[in-house]
Protein backbone atom coordinates (compact mmCIF):
# COMPACT_ATOMS: atom_id res chain seq x y z
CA UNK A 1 0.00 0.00 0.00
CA UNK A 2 1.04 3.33 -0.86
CA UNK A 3 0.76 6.63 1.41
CA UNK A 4 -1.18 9.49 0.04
CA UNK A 5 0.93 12.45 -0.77
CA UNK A 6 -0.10 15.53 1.40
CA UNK A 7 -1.90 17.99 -0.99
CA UNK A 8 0.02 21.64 -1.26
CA UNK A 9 -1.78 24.73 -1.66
CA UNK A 10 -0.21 27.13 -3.10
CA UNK A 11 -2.05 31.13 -2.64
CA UNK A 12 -1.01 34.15 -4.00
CA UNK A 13 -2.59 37.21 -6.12
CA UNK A 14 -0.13 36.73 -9.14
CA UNK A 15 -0.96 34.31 -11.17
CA UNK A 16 2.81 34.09 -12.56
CA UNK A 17 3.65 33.09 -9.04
CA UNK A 18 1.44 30.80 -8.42
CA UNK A 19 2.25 28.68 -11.66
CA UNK A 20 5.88 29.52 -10.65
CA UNK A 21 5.79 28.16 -7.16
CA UNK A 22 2.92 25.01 -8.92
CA UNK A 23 5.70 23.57 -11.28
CA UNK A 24 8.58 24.26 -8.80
CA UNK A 25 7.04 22.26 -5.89
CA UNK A 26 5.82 19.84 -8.77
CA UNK A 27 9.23 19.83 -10.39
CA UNK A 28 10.69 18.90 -6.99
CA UNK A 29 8.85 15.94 -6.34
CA UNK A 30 5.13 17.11 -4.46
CA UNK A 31 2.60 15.75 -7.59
CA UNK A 32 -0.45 17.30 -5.20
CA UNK A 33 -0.10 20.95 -5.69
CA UNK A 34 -3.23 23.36 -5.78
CA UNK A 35 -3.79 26.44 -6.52
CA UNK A 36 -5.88 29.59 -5.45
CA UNK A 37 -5.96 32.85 -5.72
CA UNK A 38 -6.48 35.45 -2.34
CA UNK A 39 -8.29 37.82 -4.56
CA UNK A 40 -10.67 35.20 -5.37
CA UNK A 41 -11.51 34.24 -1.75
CA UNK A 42 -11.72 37.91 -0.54
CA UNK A 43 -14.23 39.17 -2.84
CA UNK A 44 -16.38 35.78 -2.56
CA UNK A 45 -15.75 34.80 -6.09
CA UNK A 46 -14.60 31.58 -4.74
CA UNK A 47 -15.49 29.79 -1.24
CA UNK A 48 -12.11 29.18 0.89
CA UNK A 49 -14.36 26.57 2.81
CA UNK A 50 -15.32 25.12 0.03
CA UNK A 51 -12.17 25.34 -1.63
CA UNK A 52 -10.53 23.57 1.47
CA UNK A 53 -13.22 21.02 1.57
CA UNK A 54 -12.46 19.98 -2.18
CA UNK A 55 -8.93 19.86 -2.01
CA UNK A 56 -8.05 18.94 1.82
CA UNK A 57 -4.65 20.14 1.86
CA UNK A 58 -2.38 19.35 4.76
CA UNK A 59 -0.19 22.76 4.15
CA UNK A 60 -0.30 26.21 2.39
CA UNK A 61 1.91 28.31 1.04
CA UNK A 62 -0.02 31.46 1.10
CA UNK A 63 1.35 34.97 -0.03
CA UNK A 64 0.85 38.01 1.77
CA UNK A 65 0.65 41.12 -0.64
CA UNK A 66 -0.56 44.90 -0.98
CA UNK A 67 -2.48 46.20 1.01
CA UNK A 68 -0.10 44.00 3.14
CA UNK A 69 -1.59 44.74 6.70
CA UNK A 70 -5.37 43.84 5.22
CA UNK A 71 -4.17 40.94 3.58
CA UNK A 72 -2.45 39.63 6.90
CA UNK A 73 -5.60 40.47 8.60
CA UNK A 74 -7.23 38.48 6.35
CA UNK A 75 -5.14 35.54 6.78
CA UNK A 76 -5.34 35.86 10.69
CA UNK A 77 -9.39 35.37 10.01
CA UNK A 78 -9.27 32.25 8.20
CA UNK A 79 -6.39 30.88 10.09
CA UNK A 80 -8.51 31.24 13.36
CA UNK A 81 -11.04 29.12 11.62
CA UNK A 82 -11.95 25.52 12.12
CA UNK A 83 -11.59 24.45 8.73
CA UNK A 84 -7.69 25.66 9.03
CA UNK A 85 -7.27 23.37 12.17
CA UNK A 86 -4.27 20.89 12.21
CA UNK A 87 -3.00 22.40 9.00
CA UNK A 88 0.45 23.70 8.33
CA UNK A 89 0.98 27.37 6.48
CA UNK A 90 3.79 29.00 5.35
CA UNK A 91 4.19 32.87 4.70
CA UNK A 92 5.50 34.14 1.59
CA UNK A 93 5.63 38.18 0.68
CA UNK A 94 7.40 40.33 -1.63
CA UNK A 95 8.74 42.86 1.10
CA UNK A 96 8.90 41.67 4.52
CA UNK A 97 10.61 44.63 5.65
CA UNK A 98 7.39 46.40 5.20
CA UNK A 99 4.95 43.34 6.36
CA UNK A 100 7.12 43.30 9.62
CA UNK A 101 7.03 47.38 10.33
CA UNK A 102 2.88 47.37 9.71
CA UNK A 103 2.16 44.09 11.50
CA UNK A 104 5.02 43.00 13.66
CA UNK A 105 7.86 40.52 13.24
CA UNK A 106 6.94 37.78 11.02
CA UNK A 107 8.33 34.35 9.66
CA UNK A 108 7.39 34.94 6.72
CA UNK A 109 9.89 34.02 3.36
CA UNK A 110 10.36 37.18 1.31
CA UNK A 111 9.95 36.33 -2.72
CA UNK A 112 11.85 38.84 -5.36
CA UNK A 113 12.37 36.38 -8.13
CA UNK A 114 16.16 34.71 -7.31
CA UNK A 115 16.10 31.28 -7.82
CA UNK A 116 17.26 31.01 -4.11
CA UNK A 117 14.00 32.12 -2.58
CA UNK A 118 12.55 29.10 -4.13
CA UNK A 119 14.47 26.75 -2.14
CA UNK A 120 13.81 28.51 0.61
CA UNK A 121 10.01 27.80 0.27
CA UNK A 122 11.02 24.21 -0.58
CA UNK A 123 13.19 23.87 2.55
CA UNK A 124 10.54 25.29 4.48
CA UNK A 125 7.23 22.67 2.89
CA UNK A 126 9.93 19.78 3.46
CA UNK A 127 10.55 20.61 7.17
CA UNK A 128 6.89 21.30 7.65
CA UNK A 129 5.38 18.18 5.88
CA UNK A 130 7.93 15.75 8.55
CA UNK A 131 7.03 17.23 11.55
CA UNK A 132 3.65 16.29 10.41
């Protein structure tokens, strides 16, 4: 018997990210990658508790952009709920200089397009996904 591969959800507002970050965790070996878009869940295009319900994934890597302090809000809201329970999220942002001075020190993994922010994400879904 096989084990199921943890689904990945990847989040962002760019839609050149999140194909960038799709076939990178892909490329590296994680086959269950979703995708979403925050824009999409804010403005009730799409349901996040649906959209969790359908896909089930065991971690996220969400993006936090402009308005940065609204859009951490944000996440704080749905990471409070119980359909986020028992599930594993890393922060990505584009400036985390700025997230940090609006909303306090984060741990989130700043993204500017170098190859070597990449790994960082993968580092961080590999060390996530075995501490189960």
């Amino acid at each position: 018997m096989t084990a199921i591969e943890p689904v990945i959800a990847v989040i962002n507002s760019s839609e050149d990210t999140v194909e960038m970050l799709r076939a990178f965790l892909q490329h590296h070996g994680f086959s269950a990658v979703v995708t979403g878009h925050v824009t999409a869940f804010k403005r009730g295009d799409e349901s996040f508790l649906n959209y969790v319900a359908e896909h089930d994934p065991a971690l996220f890597v969400w993006d936090i952009g402009i308005p940065y302090e609204q859009n951490w809000r944000f996440l704080e809201l749905l990471l409070s709920s119980d359909a986020m329970k028992g599930r594993k999220v890393i922060v990505t942002t584009t400036n985390k200089k700025q997230l940090d001075q609006l909303v306090g020190p984060t741990e989130t993994i700043e993204i500017v397009g170098k190859p070597y922010d990449l790994e960082l994400v993968l580092k961080a879904v590999e060390s996530a996904l075995r501490t189960g």
